[in-house]
N, C-alpha and C. Protein backbone atom coordinates (compact mmCIF):
# COMPACT_ATOMS: atom_id res chain seq x y z
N UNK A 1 97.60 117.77 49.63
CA UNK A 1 97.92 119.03 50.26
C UNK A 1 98.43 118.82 51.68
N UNK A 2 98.09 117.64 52.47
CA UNK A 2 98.28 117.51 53.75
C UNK A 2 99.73 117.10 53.96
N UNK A 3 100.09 116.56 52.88
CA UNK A 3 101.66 115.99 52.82
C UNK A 3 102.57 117.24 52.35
N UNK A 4 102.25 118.42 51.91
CA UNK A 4 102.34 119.27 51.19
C UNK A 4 102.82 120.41 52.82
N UNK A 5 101.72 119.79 53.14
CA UNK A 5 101.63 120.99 54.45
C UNK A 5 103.10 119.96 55.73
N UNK A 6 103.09 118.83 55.49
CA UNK A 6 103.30 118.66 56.72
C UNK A 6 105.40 118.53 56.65
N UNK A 7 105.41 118.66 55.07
CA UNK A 7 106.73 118.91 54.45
C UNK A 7 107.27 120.04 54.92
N UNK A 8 106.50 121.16 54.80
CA UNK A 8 106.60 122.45 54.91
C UNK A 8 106.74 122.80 56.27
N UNK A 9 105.52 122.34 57.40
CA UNK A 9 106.21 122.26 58.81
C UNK A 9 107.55 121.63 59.41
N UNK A 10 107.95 120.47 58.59
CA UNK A 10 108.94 119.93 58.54
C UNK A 10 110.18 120.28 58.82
N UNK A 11 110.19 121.34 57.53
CA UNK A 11 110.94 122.38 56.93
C UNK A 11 111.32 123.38 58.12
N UNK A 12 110.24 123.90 58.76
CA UNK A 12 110.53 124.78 59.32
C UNK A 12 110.69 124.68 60.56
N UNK A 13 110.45 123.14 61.31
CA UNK A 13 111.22 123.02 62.00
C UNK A 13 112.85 122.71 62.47
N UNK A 14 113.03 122.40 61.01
CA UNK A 14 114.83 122.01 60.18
C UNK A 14 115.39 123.02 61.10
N UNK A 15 115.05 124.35 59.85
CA UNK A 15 115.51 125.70 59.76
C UNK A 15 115.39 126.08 61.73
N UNK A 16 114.38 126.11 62.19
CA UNK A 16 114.36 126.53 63.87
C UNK A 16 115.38 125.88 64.66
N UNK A 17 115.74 124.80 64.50
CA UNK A 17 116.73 123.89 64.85
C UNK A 17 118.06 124.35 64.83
N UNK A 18 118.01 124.35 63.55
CA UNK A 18 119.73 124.97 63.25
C UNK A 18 120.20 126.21 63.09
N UNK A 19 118.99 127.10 63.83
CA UNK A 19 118.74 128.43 63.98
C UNK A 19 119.54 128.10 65.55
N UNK A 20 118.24 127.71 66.23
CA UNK A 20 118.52 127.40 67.97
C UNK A 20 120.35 126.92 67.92
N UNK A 21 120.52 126.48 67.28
CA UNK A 21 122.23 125.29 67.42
C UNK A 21 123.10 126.29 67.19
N UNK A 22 122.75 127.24 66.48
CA UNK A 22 124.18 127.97 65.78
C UNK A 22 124.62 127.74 64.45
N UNK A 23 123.69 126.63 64.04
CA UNK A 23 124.28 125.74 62.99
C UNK A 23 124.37 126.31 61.55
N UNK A 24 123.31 127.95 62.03
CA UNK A 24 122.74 128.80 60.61
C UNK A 24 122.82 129.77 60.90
N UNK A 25 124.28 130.33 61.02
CA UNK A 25 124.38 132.01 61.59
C UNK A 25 124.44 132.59 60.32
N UNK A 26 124.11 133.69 60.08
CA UNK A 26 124.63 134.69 59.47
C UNK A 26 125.68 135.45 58.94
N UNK A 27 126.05 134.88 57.33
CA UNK A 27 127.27 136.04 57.67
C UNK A 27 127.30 137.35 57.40
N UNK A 28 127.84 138.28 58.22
CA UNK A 28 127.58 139.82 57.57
C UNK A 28 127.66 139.77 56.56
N UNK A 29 126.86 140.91 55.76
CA UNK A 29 126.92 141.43 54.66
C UNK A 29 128.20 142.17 54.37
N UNK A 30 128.01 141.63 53.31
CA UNK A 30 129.94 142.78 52.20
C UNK A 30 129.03 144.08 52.20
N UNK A 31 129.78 145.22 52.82
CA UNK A 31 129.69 146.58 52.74
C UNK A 31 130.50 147.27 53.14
N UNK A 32 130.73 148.97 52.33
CA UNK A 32 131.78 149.37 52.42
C UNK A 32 131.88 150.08 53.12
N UNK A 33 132.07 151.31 54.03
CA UNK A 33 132.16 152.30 54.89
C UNK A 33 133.28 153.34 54.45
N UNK A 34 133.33 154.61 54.79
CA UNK A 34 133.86 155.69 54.76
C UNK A 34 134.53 156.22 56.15
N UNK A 35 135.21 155.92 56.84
CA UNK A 35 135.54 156.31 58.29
C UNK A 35 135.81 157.92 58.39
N UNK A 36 135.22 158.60 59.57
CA UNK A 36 135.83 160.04 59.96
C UNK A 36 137.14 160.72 59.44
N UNK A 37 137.96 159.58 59.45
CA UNK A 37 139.29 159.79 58.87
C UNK A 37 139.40 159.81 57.53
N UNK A 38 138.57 159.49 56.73
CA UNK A 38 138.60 159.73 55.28
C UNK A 38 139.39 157.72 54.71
N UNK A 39 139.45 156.89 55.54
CA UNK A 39 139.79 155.97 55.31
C UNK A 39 138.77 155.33 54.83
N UNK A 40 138.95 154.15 53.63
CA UNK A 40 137.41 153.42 53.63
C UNK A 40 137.45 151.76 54.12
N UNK A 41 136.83 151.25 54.99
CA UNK A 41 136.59 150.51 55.75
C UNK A 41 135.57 149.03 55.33
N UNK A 42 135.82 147.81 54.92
CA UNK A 42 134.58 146.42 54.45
C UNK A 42 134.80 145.89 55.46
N UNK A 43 133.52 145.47 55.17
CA UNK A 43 133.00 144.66 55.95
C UNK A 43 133.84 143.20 56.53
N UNK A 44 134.14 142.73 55.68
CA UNK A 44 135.32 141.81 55.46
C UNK A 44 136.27 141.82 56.41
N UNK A 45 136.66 143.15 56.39
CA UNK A 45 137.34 143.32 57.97
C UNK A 45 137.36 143.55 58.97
N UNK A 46 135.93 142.98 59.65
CA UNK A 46 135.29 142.47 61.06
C UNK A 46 135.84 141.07 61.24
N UNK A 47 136.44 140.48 60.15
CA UNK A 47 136.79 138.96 60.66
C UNK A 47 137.50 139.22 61.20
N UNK A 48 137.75 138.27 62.41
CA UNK A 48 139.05 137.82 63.39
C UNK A 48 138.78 138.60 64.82
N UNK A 49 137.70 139.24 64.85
CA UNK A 49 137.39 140.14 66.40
C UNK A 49 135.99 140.29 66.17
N UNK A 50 135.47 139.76 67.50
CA UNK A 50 134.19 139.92 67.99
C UNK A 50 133.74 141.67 67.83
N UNK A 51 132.97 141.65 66.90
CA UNK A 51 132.71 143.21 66.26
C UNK A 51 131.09 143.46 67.02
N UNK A 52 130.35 144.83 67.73
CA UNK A 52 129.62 145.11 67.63
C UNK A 52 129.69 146.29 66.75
N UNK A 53 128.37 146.28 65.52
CA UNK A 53 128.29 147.37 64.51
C UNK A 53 127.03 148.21 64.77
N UNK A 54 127.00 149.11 65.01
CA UNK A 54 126.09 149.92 65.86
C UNK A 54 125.09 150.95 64.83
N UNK A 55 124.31 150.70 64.35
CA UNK A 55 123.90 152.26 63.04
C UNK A 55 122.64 152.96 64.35
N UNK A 56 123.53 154.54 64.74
CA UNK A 56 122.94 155.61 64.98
C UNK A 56 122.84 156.51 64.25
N UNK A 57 122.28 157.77 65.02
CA UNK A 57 122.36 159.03 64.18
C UNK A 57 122.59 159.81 65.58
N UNK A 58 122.68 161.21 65.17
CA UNK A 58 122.89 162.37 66.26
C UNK A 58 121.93 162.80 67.10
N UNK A 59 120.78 162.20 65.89
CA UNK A 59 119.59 162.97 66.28
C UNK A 59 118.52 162.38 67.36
N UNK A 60 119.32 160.94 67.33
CA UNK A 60 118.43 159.86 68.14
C UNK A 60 118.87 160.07 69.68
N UNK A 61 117.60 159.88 70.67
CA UNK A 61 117.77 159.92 71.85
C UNK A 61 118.57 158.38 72.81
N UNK A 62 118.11 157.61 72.39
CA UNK A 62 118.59 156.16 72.61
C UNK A 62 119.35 156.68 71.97
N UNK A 63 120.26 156.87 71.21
CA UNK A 63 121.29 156.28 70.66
C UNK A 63 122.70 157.28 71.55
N UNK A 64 122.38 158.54 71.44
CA UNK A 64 123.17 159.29 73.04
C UNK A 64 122.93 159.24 73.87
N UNK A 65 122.14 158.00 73.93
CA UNK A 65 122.23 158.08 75.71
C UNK A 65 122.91 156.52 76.01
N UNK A 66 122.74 155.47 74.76
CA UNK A 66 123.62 154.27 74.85
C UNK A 66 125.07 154.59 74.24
N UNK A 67 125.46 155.16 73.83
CA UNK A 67 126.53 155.94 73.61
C UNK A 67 127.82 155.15 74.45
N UNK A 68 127.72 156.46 76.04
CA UNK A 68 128.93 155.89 77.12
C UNK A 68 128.79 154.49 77.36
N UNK A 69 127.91 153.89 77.31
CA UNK A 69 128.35 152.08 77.51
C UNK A 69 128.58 151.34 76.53
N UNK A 70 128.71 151.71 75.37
CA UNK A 70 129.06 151.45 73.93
C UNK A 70 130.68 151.35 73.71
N UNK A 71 131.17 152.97 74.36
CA UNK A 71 132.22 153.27 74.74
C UNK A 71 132.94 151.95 75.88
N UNK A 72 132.10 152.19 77.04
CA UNK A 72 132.35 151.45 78.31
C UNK A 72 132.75 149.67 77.91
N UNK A 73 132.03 149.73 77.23
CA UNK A 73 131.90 148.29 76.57
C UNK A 73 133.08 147.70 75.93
N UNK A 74 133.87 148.77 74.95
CA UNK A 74 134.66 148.83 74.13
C UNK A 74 135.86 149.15 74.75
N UNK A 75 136.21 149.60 76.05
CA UNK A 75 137.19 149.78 76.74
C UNK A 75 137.45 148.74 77.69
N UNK A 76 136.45 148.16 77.88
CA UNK A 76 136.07 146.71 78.81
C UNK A 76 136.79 145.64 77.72
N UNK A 77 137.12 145.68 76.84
CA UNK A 77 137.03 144.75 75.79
C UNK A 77 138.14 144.44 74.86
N UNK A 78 138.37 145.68 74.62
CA UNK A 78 138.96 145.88 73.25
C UNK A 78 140.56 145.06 73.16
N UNK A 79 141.03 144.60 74.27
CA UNK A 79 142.25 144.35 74.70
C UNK A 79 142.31 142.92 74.50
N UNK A 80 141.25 142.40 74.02
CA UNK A 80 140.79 140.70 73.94
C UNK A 80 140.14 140.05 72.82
N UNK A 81 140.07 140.95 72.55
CA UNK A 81 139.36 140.89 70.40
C UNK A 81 138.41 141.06 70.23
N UNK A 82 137.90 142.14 70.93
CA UNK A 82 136.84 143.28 70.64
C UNK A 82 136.70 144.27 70.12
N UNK A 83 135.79 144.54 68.84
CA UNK A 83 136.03 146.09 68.50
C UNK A 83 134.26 146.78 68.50
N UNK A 84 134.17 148.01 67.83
CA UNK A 84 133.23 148.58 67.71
C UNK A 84 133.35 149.15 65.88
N UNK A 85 132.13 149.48 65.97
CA UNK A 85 131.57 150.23 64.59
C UNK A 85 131.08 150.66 64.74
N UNK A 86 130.72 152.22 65.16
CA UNK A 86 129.74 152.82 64.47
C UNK A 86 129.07 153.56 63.59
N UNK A 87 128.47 153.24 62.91
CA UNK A 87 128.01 153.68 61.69
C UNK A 87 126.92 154.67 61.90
N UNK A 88 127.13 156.14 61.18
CA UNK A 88 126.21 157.30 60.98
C UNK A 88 125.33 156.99 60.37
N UNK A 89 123.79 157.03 60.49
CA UNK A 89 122.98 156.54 59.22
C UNK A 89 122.98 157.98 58.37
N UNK A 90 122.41 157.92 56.74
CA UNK A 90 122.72 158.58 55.83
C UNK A 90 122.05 160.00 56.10
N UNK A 91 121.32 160.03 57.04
CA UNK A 91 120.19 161.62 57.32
C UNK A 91 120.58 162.37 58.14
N UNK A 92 122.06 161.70 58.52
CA UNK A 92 122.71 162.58 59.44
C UNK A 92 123.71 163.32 59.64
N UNK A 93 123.65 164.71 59.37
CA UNK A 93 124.80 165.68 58.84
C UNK A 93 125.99 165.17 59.32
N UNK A 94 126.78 164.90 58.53
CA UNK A 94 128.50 164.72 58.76
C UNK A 94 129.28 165.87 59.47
N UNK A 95 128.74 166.84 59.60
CA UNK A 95 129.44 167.76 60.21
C UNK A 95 128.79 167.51 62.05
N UNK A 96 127.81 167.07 62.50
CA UNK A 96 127.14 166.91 63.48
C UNK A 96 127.76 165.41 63.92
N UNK A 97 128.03 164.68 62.80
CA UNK A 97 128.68 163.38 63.44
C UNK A 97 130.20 163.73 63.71
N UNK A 98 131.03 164.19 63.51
CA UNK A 98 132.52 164.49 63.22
C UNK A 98 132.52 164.93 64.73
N UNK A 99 131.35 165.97 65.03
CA UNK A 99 131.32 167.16 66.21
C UNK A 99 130.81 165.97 67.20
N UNK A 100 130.51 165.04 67.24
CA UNK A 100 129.95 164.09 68.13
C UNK A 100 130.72 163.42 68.77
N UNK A 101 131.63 162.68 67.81
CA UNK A 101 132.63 161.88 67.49
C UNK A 101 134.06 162.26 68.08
N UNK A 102 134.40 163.76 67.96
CA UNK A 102 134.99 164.16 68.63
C UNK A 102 135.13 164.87 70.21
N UNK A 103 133.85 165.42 70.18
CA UNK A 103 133.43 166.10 71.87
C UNK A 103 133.61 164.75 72.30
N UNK A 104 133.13 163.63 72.22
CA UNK A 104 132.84 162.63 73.24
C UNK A 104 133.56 161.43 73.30
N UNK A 105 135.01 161.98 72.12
CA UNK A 105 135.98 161.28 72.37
C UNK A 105 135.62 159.75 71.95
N UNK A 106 135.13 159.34 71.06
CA UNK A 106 134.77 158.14 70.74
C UNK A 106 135.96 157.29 69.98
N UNK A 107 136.47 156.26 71.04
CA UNK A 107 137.49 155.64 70.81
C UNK A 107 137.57 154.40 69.52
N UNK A 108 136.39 154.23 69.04
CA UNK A 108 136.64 152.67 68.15
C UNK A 108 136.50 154.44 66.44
N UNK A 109 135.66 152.53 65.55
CA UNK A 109 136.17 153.28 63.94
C UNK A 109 134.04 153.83 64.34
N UNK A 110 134.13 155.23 63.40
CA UNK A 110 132.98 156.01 63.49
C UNK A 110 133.04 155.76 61.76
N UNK A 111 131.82 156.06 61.14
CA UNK A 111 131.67 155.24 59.80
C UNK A 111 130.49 156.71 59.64
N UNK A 112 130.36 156.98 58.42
CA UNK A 112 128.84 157.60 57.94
C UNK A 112 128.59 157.06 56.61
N UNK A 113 127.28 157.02 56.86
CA UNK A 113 126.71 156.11 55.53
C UNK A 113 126.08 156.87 54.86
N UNK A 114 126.54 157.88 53.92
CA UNK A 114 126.36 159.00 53.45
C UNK A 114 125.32 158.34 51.97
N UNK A 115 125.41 157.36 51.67
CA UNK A 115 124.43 156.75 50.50
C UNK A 115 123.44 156.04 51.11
N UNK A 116 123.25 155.15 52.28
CA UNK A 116 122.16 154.81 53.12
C UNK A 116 122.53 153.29 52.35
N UNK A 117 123.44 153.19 51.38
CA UNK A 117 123.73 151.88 51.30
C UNK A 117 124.27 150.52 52.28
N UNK A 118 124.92 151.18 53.21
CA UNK A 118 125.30 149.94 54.20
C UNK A 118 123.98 149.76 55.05
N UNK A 119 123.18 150.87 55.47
CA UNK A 119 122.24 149.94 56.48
C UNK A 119 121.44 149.12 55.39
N UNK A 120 121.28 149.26 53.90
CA UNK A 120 120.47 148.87 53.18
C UNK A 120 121.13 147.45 53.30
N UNK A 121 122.41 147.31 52.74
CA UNK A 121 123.17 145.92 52.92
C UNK A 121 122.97 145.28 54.00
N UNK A 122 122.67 145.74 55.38
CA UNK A 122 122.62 144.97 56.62
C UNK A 122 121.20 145.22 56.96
N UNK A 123 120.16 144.75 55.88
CA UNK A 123 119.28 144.33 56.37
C UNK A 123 117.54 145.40 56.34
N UNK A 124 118.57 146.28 55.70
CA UNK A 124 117.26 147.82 55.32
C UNK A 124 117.25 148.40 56.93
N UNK A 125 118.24 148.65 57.46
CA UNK A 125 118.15 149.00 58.82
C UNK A 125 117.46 150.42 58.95
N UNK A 126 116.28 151.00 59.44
CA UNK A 126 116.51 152.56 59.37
C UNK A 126 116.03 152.66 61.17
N UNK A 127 115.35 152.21 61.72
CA UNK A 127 115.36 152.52 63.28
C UNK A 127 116.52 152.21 63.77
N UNK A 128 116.97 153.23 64.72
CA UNK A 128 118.26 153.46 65.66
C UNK A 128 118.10 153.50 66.89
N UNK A 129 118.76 152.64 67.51
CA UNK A 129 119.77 152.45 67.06
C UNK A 129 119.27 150.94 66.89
N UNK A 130 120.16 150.64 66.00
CA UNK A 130 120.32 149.07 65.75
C UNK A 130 122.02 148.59 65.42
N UNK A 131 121.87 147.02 66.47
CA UNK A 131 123.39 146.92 66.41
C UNK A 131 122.84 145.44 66.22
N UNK A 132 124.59 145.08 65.70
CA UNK A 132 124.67 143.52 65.10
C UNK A 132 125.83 143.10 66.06
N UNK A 133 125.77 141.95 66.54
CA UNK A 133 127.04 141.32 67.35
C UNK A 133 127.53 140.20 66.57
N UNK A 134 128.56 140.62 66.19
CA UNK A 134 129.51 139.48 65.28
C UNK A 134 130.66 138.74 65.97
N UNK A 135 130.58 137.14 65.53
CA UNK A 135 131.60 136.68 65.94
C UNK A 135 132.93 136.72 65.40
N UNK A 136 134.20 136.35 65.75
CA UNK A 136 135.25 136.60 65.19
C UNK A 136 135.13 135.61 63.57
N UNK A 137 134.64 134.78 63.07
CA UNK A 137 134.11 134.71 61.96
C UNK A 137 133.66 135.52 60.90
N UNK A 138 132.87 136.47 61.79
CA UNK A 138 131.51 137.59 60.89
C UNK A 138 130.72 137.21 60.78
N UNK A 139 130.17 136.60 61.89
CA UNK A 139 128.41 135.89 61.24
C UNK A 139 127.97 136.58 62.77
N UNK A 140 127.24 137.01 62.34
CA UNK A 140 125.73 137.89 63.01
C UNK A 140 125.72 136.90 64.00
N UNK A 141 125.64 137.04 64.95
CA UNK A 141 125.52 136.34 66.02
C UNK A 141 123.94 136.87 67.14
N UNK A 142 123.55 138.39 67.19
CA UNK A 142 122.66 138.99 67.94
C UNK A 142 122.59 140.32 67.01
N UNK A 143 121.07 140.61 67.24
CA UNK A 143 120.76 142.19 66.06
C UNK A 143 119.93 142.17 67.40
N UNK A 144 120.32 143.52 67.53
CA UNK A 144 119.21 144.65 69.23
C UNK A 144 118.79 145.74 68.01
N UNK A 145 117.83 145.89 68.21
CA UNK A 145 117.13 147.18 67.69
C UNK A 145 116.80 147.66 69.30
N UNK A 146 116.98 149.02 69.61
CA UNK A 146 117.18 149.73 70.33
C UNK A 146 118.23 149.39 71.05
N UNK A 147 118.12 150.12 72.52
CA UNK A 147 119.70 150.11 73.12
C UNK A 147 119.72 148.17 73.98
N UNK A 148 120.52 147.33 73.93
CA UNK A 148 120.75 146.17 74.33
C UNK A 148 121.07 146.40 75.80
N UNK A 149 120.73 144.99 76.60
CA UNK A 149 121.02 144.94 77.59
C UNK A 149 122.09 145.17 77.45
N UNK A 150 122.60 145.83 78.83
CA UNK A 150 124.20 145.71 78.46
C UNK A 150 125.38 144.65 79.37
N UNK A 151 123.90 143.98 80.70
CA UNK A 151 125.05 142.57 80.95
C UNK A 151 124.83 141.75 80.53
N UNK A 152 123.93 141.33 79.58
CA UNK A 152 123.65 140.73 78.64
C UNK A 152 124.41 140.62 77.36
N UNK A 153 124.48 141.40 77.21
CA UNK A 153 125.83 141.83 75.67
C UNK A 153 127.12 141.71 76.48
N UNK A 154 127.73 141.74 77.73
CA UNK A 154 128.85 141.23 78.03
C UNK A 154 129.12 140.34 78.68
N UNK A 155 127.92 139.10 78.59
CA UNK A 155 128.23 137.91 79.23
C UNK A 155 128.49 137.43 77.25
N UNK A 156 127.34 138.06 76.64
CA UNK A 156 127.89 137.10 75.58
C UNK A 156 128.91 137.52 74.72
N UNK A 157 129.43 138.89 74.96
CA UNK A 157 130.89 139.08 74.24
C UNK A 157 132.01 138.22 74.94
N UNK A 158 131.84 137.86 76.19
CA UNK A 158 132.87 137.13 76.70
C UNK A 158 132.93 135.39 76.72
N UNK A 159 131.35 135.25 75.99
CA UNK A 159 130.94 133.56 75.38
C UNK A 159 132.05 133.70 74.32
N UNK A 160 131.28 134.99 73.43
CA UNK A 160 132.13 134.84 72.09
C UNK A 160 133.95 135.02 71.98
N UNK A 161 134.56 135.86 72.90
CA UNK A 161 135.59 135.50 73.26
C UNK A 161 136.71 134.17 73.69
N UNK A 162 135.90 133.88 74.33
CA UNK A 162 136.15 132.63 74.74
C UNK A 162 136.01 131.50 73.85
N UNK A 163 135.48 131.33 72.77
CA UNK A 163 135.60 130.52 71.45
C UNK A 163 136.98 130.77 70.62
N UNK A 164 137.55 129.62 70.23
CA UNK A 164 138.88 129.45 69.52
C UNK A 164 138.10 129.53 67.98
């Protein structure tokens, strides 16, 4: 059992390793989206731009109040291979997101997850806000459950930029 056990620590120091290195990122999950516009939107096509994917709702306080630096972020950015996502989670009237989406002028793609299937795909997400930072690859690079630092998230959007 002791060899049993010490395999297994072994193991998991492998995995911590090539966690710490980069060596074992994540790649997003395949999921589909529905955009405001009636366009439908995969996952698939976060490759090639450093994507933050954001799942709020209307109803969340963090999530309007991280909102304008989401925005701020995305205007800081977007000119260098940055985009945004944000995704409606499924409990949240579409008519309240559309009205959100538009008063406040929200410049990237707005998504509602009207089946609760994409946060399910990325991970069973249901606290909001929760965001994923992807590299121009698509591999998960940082998941913030609640609102993220935010010079923190733009020292490392501009790490991840800065990678060929």
């Amino acid at each position: 059992m002791d060899a049993m056990r010490r395999m297994t620590f072994s193991a998991l120091l492998l995995m911590a390793a090539l966690a710490l290195s980069g060596c074992a990122q994540e790649q997003a999950p395949e999921s589909a989206f529905v955009l405001l516009d009636g366009s439908k939107f995969s996952s698939s096509q976060l490759k090639g731009k450093v994507t933050l994917v954001n799942f709020w709702a209307t109803s969340c306080t963090t999530c309007v109040a991280e909102m304008p630096e989401i925005v701020a972020t995305y205007q800081q950015y977007k000119d260098k291979g940055y985009d945004t996502l944000a995704v409606a989670m499924s409990y949240d009237p579409p008519s309240y997101v559309v009205n959100f989406a538009h008063t406040r002028q929200l410049p990237f793609k707005v998504a509602i997850d009207n089946t609760g299937a994409g946060a399910k795909a990325w991970g069973d997400v249901k606290l909001t806000p929760t965001s994923f930072l992807l590299n121009r690859r698509g591999e998960i690079v940082k998941r913030y459950v609640g609102a993220p630092d935010f010079s923190e998230l733009h020292q490392l959007i501009e790490k991840l930029l800065a990678e060929t």
